[in-house]
Protein backbone atom coordinates (compact mmCIF):
# COMPACT_ATOMS: atom_id res chain seq x y z
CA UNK A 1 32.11 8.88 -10.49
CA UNK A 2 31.49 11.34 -8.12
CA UNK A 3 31.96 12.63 -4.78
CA UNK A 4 29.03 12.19 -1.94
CA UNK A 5 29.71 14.06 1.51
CA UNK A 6 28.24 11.96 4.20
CA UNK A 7 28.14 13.58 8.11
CA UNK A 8 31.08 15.48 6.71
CA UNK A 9 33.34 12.69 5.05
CA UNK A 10 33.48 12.62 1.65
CA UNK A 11 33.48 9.83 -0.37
CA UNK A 12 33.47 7.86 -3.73
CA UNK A 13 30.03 7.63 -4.82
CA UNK A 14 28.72 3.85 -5.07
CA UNK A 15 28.44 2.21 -8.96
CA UNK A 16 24.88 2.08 -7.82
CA UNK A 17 24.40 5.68 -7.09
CA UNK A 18 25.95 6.87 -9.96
CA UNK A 19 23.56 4.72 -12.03
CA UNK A 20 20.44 6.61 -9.78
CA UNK A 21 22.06 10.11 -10.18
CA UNK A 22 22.51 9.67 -13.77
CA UNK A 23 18.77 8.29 -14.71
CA UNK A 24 17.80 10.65 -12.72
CA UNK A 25 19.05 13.29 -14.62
CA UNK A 26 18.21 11.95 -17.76
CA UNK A 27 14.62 11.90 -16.98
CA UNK A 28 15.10 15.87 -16.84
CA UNK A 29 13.28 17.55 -19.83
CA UNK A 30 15.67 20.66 -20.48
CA UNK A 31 12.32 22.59 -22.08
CA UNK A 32 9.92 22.24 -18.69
CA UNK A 33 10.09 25.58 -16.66
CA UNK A 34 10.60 23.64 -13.58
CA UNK A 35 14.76 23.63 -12.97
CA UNK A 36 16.39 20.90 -10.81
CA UNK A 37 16.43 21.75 -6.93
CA UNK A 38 18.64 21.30 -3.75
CA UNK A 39 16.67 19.94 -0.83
CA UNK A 40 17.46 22.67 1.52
CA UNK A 41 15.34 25.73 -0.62
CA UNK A 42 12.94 22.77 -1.38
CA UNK A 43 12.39 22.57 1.94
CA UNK A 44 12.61 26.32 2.79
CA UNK A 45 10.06 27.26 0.28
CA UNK A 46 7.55 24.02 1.05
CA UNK A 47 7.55 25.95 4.98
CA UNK A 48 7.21 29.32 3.93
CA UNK A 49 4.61 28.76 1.10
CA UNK A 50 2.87 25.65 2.56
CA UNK A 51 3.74 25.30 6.09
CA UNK A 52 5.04 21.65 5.92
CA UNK A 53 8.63 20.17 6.68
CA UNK A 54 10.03 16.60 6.20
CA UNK A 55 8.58 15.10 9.27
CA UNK A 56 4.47 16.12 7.95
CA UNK A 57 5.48 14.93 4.98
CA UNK A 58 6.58 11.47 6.25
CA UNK A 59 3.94 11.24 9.38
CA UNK A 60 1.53 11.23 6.16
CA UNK A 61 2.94 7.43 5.72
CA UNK A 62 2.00 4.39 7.76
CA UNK A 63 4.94 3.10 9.87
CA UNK A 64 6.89 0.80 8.09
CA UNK A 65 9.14 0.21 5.18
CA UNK A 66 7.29 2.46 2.95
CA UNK A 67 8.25 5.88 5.82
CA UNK A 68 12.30 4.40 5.72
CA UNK A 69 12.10 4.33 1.90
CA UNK A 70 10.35 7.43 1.86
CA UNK A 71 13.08 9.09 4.45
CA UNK A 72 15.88 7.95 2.65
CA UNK A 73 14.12 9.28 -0.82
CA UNK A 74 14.09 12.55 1.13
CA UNK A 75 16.96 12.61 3.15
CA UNK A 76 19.78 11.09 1.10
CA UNK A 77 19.12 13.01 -2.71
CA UNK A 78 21.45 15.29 -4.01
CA UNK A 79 18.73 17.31 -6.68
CA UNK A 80 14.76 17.10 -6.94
CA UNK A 81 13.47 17.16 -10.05
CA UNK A 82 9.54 18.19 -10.05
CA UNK A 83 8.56 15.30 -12.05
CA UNK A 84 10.26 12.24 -9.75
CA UNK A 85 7.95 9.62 -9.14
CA UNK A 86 9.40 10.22 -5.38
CA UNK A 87 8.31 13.77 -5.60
CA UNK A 88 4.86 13.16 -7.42
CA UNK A 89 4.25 10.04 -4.63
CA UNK A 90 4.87 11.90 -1.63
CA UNK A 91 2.90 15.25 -2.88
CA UNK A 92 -0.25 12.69 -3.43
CA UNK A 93 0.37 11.08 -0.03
CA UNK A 94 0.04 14.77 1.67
CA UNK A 95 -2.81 15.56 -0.73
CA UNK A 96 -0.64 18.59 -2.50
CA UNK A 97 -1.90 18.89 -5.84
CA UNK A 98 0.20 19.00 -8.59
CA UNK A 99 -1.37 23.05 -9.49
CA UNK A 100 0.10 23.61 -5.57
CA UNK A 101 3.61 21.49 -6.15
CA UNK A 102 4.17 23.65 -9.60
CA UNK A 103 3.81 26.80 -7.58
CA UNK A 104 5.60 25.52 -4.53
CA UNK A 105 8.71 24.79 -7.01
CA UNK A 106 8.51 28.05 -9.47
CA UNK A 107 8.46 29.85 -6.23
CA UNK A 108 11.60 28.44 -4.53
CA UNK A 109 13.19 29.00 -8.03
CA UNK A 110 12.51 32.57 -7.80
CA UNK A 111 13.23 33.35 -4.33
CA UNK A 112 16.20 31.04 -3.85
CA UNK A 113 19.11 31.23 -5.40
């Protein structure tokens, strides 16, 4: 299992998340040009290239259970990988198209290391 650092306690991670770590790296196709990312360059890159931060992104989404799930999606992930449902969903919600979410992340790739 591994370790998951929480407002700065680490911790065991859950049975549970190491089932949603691990399928989600197995969903990663080792030939796409698109490498796994860390939310903060995600982040950095989507406001430099296309002015938008977390909160546009989940203002875009009706009050309710859908925003929590879609905060936590955000908020609480280790790696994005560009072809997550969670990452395809919430670029469709803000009306990014998928031409404009391969640029955002071949950009960050290049320009954050």
């Amino acid at each position: 299992m591994g370790k998951i650092t929480e407002n700065g306690v680490e911790r065991a991670e859950t049975p549970a998340e190491e089932a949603s770590r691990l399928a989600l790296f197995a969903s990663f196709e080792p030939s796409s040009p698109f490498l796994p990312l860390d939310p903060a360059p995600f982040w950095l890159g989507a406001l430099r290239l296309l002015q938008l931060t977390q909160e546009d992104v989940l203002n875009a989404i009706p009050e309710g259970e859908e925003r929590e799930e879609a905060r936590i999606a955000i908020r609480d992930r280790h790696t994005y990988l560009r072809h997550d449902p969670m990452v395809d969903d919430l670029a469709v919600k803000n009306s990014i198209p998928p031409e404009q979410m391969d640029s955002l992340w071949l950009y960050v790739q290049e320009n954050f290391k």
